[in-house]
PDB file of N, CA and C in Angstrom:
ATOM      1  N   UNK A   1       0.857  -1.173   0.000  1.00  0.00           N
ATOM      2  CA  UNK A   1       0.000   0.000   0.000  1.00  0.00           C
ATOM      3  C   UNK A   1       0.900   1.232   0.000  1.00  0.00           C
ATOM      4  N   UNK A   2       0.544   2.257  -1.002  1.00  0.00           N
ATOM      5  CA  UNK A   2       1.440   3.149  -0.797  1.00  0.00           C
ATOM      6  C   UNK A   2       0.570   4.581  -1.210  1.00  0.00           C
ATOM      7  N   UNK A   3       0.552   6.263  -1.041  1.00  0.00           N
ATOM      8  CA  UNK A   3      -0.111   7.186  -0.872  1.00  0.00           C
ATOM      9  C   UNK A   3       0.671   7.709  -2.037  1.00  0.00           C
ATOM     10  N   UNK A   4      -0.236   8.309  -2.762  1.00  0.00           N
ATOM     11  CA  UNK A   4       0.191   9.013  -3.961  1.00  0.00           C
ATOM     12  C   UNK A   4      -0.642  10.200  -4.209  1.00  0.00           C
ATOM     13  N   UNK A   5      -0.119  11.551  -3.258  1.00  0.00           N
ATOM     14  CA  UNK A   5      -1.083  12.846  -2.944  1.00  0.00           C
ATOM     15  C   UNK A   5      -2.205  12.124  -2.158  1.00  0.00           C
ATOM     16  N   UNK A   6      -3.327  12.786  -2.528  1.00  0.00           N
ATOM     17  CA  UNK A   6      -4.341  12.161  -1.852  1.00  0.00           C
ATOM     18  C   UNK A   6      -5.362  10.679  -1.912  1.00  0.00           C
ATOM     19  N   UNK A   7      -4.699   9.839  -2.860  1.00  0.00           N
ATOM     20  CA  UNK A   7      -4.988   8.523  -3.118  1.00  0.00           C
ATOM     21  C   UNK A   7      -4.474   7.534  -2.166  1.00  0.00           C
ATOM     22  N   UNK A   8      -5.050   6.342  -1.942  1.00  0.00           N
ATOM     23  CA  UNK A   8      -4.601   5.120  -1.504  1.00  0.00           C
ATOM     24  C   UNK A   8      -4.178   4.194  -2.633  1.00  0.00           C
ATOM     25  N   UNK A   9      -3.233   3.680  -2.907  1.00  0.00           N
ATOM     26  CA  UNK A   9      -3.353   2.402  -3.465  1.00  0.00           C
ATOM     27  C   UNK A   9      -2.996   1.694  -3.181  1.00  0.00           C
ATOM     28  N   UNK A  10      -3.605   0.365  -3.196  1.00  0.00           N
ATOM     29  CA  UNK A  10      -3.511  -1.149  -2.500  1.00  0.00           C
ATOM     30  C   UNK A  10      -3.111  -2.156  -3.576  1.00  0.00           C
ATOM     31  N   UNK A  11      -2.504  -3.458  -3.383  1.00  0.00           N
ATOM     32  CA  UNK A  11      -2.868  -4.172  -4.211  1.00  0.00           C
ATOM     33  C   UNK A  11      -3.867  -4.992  -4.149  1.00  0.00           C
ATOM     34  N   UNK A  12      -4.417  -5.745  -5.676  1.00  0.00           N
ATOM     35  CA  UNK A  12      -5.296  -6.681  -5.340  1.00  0.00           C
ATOM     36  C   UNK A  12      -5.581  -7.453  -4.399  1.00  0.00           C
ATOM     37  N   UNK A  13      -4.110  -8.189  -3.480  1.00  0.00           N
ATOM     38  CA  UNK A  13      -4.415  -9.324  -2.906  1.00  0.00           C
ATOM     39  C   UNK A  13      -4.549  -8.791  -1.382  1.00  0.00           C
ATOM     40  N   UNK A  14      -4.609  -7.114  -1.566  1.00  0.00           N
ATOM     41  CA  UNK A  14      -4.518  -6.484  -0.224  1.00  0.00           C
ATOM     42  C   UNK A  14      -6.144  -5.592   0.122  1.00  0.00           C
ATOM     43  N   UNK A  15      -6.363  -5.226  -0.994  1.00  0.00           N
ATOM     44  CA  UNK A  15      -7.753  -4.577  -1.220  1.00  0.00           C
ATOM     45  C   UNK A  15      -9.004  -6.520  -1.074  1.00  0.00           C
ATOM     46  N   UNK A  16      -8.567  -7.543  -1.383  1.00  0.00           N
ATOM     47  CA  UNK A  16      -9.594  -8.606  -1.292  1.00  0.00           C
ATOM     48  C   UNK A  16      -9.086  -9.361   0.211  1.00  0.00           C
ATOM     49  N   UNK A  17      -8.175  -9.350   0.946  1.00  0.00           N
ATOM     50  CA  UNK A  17      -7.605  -9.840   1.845  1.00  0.00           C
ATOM     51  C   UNK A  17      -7.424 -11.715   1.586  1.00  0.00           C
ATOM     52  N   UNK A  18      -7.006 -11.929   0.029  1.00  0.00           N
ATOM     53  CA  UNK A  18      -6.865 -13.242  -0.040  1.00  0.00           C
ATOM     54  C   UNK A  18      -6.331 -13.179  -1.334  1.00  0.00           C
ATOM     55  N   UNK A  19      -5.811 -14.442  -1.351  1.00  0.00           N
ATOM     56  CA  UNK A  19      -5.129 -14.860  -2.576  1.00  0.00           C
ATOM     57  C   UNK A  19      -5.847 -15.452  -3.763  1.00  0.00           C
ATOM     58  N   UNK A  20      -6.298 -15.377  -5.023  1.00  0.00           N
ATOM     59  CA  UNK A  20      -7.529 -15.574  -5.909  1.00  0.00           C
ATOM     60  C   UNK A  20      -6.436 -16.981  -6.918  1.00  0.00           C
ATOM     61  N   UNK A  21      -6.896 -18.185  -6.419  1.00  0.00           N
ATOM     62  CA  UNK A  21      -6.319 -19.092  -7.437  1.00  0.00           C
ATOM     63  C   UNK A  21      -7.204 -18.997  -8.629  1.00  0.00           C
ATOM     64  N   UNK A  22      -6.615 -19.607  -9.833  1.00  0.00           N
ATOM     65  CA  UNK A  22      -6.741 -19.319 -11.099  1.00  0.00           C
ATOM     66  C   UNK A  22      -8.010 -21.462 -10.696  1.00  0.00           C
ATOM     67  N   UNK A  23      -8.456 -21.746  -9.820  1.00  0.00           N
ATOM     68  CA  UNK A  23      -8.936 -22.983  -9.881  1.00  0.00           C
ATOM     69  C   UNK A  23     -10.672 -22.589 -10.559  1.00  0.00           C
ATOM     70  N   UNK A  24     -11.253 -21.241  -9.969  1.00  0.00           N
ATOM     71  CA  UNK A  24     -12.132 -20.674 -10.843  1.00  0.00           C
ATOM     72  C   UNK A  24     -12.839 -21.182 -12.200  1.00  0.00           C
ATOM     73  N   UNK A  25     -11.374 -20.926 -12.793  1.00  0.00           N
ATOM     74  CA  UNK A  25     -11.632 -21.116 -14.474  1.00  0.00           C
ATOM     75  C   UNK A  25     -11.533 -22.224 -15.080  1.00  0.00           C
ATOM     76  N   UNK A  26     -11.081 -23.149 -14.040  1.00  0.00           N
ATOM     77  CA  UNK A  26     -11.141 -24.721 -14.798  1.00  0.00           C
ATOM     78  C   UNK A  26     -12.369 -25.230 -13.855  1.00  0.00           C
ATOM     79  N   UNK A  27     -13.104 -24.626 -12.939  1.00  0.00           N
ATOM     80  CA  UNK A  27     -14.518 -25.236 -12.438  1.00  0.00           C
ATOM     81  C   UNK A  27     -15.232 -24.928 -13.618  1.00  0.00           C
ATOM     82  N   UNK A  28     -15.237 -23.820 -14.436  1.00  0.00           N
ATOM     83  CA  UNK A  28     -16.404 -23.334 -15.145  1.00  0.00           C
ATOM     84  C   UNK A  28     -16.217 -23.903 -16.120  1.00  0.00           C
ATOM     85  N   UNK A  29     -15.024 -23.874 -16.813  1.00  0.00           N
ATOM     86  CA  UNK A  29     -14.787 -24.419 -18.122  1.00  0.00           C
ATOM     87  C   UNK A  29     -15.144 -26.141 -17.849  1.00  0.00           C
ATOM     88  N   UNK A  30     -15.180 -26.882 -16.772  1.00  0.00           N
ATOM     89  CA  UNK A  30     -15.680 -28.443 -16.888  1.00  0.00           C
ATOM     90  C   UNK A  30     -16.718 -28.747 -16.473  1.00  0.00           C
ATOM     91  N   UNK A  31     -17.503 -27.798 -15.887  1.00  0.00           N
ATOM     92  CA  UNK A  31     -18.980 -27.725 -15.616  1.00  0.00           C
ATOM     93  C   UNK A  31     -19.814 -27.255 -17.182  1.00  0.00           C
ATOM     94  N   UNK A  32     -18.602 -26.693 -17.734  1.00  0.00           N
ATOM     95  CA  UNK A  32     -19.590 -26.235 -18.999  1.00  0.00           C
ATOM     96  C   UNK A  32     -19.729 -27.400 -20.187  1.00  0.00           C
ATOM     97  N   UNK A  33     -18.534 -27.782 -19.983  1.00  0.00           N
ATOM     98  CA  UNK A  33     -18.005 -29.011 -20.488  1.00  0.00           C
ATOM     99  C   UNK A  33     -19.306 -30.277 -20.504  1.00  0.00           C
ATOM    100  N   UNK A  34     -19.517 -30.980 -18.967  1.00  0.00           N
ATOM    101  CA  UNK A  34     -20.059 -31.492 -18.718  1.00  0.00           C
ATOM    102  C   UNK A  34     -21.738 -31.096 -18.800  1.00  0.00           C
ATOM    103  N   UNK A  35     -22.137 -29.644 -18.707  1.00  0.00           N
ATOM    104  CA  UNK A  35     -23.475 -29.540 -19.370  1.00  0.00           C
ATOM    105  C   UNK A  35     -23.819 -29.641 -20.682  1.00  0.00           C
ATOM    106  N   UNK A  36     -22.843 -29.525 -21.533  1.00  0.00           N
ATOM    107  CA  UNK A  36     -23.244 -29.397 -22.868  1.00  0.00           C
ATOM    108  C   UNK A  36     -23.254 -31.402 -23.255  1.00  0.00           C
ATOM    109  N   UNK A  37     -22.500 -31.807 -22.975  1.00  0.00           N
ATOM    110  CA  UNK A  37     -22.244 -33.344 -22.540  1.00  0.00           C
ATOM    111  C   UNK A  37     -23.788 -33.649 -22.189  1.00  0.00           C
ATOM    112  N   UNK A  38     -24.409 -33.287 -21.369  1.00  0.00           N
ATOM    113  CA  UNK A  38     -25.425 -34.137 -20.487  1.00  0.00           C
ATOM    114  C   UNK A  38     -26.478 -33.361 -21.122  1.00  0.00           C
ATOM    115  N   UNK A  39     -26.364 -32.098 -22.003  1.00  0.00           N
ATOM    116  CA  UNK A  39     -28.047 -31.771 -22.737  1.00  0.00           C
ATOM    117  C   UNK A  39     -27.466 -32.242 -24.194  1.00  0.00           C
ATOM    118  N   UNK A  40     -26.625 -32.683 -24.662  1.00  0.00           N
ATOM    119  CA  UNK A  40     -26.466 -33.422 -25.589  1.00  0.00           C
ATOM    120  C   UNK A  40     -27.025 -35.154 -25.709  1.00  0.00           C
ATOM    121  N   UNK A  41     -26.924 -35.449 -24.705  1.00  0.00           N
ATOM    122  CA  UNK A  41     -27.062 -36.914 -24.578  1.00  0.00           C
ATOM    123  C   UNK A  41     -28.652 -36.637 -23.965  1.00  0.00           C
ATOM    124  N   UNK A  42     -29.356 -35.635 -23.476  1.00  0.00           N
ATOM    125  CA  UNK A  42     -31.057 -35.498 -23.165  1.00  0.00           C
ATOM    126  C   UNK A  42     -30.925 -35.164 -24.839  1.00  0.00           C
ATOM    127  N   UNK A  43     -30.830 -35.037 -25.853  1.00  0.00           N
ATOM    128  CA  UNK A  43     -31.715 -34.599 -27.281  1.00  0.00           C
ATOM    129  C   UNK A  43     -31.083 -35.869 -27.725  1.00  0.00           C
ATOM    130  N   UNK A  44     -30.097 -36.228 -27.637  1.00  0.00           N
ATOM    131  CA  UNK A  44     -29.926 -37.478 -28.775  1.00  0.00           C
ATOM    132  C   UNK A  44     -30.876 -39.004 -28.304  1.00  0.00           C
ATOM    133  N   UNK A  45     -30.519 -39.463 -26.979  1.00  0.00           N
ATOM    134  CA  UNK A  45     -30.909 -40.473 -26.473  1.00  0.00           C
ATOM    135  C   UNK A  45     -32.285 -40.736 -26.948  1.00  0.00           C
ATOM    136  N   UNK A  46     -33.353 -39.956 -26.872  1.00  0.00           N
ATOM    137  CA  UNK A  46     -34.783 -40.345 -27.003  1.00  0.00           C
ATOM    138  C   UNK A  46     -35.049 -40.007 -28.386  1.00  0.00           C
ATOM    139  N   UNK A  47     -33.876 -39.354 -29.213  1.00  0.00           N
ATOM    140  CA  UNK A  47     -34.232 -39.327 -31.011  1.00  0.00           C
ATOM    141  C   UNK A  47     -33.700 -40.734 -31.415  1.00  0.00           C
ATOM    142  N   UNK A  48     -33.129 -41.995 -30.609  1.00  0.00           N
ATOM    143  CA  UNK A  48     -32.584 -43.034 -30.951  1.00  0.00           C
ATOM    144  C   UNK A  48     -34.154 -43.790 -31.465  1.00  0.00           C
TER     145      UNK A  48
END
């Protein structure tokens, strides 16, 4: 954190009080994964 005139600036991991793993983006990307997977297989299965 450091004062620059009348500003504060913080860093990210100081302004959120935590460390942000990058694990986020591989929940979403295999949840998305796996929905398109599972409404794929609800339209095909019952056009068999």
């Amino acid at each position: 954190m450091y004062r620059k005139g009348d500003e504060v600036h913080v860093s990210e991991e100081e302004a959120t009080g935590a460390v942000k793993p990058h694990i986020t983006r591989w929940v979403l990307g295999v949840s998305l994964f796996l929905i398109v997977i599972a409404m794929s297989l609800v339209w095909i299965i019952p056009s068999l």
